[in-house]
Every structure is written in structure tokens, then in C-alpha cells.
N, C-alpha and C. Protein backbone atom coordinates (compact mmCIF):
# COMPACT_ATOMS: atom_id res chain seq x y z
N UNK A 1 35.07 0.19 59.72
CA UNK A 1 35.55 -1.16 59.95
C UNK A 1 37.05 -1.11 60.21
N UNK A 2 37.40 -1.80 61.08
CA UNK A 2 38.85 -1.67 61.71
C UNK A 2 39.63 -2.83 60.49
N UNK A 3 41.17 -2.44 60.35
CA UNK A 3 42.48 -3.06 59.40
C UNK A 3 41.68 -4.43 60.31
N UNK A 4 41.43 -5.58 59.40
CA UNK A 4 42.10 -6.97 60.09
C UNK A 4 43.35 -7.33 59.61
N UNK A 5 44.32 -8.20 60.18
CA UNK A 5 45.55 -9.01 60.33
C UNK A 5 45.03 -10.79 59.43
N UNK A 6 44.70 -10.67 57.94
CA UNK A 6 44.60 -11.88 57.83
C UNK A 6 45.40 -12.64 57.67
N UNK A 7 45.81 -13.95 57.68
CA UNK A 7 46.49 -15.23 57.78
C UNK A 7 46.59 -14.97 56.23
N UNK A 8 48.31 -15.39 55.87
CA UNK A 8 48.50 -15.46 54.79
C UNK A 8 47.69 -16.56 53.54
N UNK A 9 47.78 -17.79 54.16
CA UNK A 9 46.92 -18.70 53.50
C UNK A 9 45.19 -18.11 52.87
N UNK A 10 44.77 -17.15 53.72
CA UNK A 10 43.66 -16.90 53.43
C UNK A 10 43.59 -15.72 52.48
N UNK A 11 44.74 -14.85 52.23
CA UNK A 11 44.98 -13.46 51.78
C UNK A 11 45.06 -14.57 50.00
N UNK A 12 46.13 -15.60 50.41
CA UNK A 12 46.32 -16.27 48.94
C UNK A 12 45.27 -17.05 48.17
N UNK A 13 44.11 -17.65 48.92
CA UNK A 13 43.08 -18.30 48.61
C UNK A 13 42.00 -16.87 47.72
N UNK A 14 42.12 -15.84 48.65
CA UNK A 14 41.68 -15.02 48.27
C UNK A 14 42.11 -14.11 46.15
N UNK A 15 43.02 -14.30 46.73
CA UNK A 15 44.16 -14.02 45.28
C UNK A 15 43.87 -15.16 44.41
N UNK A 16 43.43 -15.64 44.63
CA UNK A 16 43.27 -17.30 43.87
C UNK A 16 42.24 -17.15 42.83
N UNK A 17 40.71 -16.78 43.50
CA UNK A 17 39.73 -16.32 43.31
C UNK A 17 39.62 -15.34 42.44
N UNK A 18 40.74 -14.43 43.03
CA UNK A 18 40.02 -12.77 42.22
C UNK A 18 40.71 -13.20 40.87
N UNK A 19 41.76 -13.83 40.58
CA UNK A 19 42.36 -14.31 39.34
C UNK A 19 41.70 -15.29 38.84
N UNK A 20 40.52 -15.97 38.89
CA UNK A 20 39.57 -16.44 38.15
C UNK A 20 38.78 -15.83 37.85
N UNK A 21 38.59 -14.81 39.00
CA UNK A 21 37.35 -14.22 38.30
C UNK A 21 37.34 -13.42 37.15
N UNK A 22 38.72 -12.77 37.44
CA UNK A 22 39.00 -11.98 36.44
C UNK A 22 39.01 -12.44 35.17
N UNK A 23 39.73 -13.47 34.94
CA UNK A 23 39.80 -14.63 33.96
C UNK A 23 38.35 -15.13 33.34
N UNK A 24 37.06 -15.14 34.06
CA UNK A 24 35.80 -15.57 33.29
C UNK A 24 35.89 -17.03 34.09
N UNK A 25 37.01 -17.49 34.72
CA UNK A 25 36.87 -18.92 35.07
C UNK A 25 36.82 -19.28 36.69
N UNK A 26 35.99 -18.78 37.35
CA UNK A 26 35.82 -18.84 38.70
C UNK A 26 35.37 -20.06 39.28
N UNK A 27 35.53 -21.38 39.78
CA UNK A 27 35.03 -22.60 39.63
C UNK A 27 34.53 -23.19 41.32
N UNK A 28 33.40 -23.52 41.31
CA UNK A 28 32.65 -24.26 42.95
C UNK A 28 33.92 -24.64 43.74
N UNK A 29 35.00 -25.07 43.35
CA UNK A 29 35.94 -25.57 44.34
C UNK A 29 36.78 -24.44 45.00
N UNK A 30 37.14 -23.51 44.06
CA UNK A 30 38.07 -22.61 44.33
C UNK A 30 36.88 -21.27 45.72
N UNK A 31 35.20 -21.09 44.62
CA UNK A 31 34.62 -20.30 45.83
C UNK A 31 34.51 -20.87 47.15
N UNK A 32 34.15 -22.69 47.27
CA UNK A 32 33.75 -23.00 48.62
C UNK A 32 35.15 -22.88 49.07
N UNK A 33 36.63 -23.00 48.86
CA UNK A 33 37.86 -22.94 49.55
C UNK A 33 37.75 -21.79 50.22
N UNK A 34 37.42 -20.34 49.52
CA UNK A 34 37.20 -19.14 50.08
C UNK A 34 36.55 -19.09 51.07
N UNK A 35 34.89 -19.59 50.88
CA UNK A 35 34.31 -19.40 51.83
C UNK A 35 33.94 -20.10 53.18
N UNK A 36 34.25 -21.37 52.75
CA UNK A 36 34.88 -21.76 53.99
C UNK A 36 36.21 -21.41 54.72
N UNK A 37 36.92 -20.93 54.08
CA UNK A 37 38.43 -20.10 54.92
C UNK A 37 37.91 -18.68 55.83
N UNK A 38 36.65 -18.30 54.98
CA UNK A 38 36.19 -17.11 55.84
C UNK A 38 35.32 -17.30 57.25
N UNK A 39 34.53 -18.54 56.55
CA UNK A 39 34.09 -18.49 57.67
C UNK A 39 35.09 -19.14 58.99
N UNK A 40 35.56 -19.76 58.72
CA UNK A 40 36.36 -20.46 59.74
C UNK A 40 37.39 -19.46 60.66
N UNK A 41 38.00 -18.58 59.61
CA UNK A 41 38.49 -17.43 59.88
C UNK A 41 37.26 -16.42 61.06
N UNK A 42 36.35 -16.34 60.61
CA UNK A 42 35.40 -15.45 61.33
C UNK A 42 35.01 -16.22 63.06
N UNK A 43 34.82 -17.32 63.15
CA UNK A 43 34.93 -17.99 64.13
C UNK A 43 35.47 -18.00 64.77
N UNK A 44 36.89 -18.11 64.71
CA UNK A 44 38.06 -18.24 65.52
C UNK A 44 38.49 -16.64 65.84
N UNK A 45 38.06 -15.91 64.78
CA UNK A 45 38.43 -14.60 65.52
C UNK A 45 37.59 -13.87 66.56
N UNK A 46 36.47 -14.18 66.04
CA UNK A 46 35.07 -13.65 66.59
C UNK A 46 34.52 -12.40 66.02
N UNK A 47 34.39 -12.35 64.79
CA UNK A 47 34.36 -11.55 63.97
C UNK A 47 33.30 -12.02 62.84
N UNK A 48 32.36 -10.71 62.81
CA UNK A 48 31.32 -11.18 61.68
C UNK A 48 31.70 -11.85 60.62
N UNK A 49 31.28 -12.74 59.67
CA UNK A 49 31.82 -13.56 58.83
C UNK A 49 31.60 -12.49 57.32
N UNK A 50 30.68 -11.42 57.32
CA UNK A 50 30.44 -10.29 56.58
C UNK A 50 31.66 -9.32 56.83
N UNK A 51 32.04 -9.22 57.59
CA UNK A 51 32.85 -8.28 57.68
C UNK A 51 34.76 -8.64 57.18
N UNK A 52 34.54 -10.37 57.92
CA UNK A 52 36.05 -10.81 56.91
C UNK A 52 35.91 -10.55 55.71
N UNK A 53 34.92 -11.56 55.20
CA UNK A 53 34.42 -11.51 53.72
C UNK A 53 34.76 -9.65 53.18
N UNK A 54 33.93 -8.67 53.30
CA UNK A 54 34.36 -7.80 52.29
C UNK A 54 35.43 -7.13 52.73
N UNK A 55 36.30 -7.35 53.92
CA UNK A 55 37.50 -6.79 54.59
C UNK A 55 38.75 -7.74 53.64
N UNK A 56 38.35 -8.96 53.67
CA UNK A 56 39.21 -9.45 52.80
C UNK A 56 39.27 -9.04 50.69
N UNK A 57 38.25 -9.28 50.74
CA UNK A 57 38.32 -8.55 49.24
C UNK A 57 38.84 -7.09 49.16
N UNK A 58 38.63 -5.93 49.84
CA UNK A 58 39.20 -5.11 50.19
C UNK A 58 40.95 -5.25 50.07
N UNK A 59 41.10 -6.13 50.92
CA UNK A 59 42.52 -6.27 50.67
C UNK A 59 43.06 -6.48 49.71
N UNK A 60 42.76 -7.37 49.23
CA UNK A 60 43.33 -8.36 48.02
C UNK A 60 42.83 -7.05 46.60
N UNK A 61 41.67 -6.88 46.54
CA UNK A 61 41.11 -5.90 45.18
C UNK A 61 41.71 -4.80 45.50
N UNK A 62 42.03 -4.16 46.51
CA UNK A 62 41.92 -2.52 46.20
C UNK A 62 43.06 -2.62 47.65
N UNK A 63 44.27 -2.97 47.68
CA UNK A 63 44.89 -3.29 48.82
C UNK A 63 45.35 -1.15 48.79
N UNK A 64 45.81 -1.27 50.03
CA UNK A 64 46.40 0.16 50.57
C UNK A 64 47.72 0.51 49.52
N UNK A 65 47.77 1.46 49.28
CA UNK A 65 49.12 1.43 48.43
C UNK A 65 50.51 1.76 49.44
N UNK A 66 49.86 2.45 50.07
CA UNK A 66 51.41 3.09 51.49
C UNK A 66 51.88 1.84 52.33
N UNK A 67 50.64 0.59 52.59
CA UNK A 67 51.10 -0.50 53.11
C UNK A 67 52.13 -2.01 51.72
N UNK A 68 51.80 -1.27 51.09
CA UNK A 68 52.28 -1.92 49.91
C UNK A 68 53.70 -1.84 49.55
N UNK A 69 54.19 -0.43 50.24
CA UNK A 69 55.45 -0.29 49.79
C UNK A 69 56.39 -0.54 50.51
């Protein structure tokens, strides 16, 4: 699967999430924000909506460390 370029808003929605989840407190508003950002995201790029989805968690969970620095 090729690097995507996501939109910051969606990298942070994403961050939003994984810090609930982590937390035990993950709530219907915060997942449909996600997943509607993905899909909408996947549309406009033309890009499987599976492939944002775990390309984005990817990022956000287990981001690159060399792009990090």
C-alpha cells in the first residue's frame, strides 16, 4: 500500500479516537466523525475507503519514526 498524504483535520479526528480508545471511553459521535471523514476522504481521492481507514490508523498508531523527526 502506497504513503497517503492525509489532511490534517483527518490525521486529528483520527488522534481523537485512538485517545478514547485507549482511555476505555470511545463514544458513537467521536467513531461516526471518523468514519465519515474517511469515507469522504476516500471519495474525493478515489481511493478504497479500506485502505484510508487502516492507512490512517497506521499513521496515527504506529506512525514512521524517521518521518517523525
Amino acid at each position: 500500500m502506497a504513503t497517503i498524504d492525509f489532511p490534517d483535520h483527518l490525521i486529528a479526528l483520527e488522534r481523537s479516537a485512538w485517545a478514547e480508545i485507549q482511555r476505555g471511553e470511545l463514544t458513537v459521535e467521536t467513531a461516526r466523525a471518523v468514519h465519515e471523514a474517511v469515507v469522504a476522504f476516500a471519495a474525493e481521492s478515489g481511493l478504497a475507503r479500506l485502505d484510508v481507514e487502516m492507512g490512517l490508523k497506521k499513521a496515527v498508531r504506529h506512525p514512521d519514526p524517521e518521518l517523525a523527526a
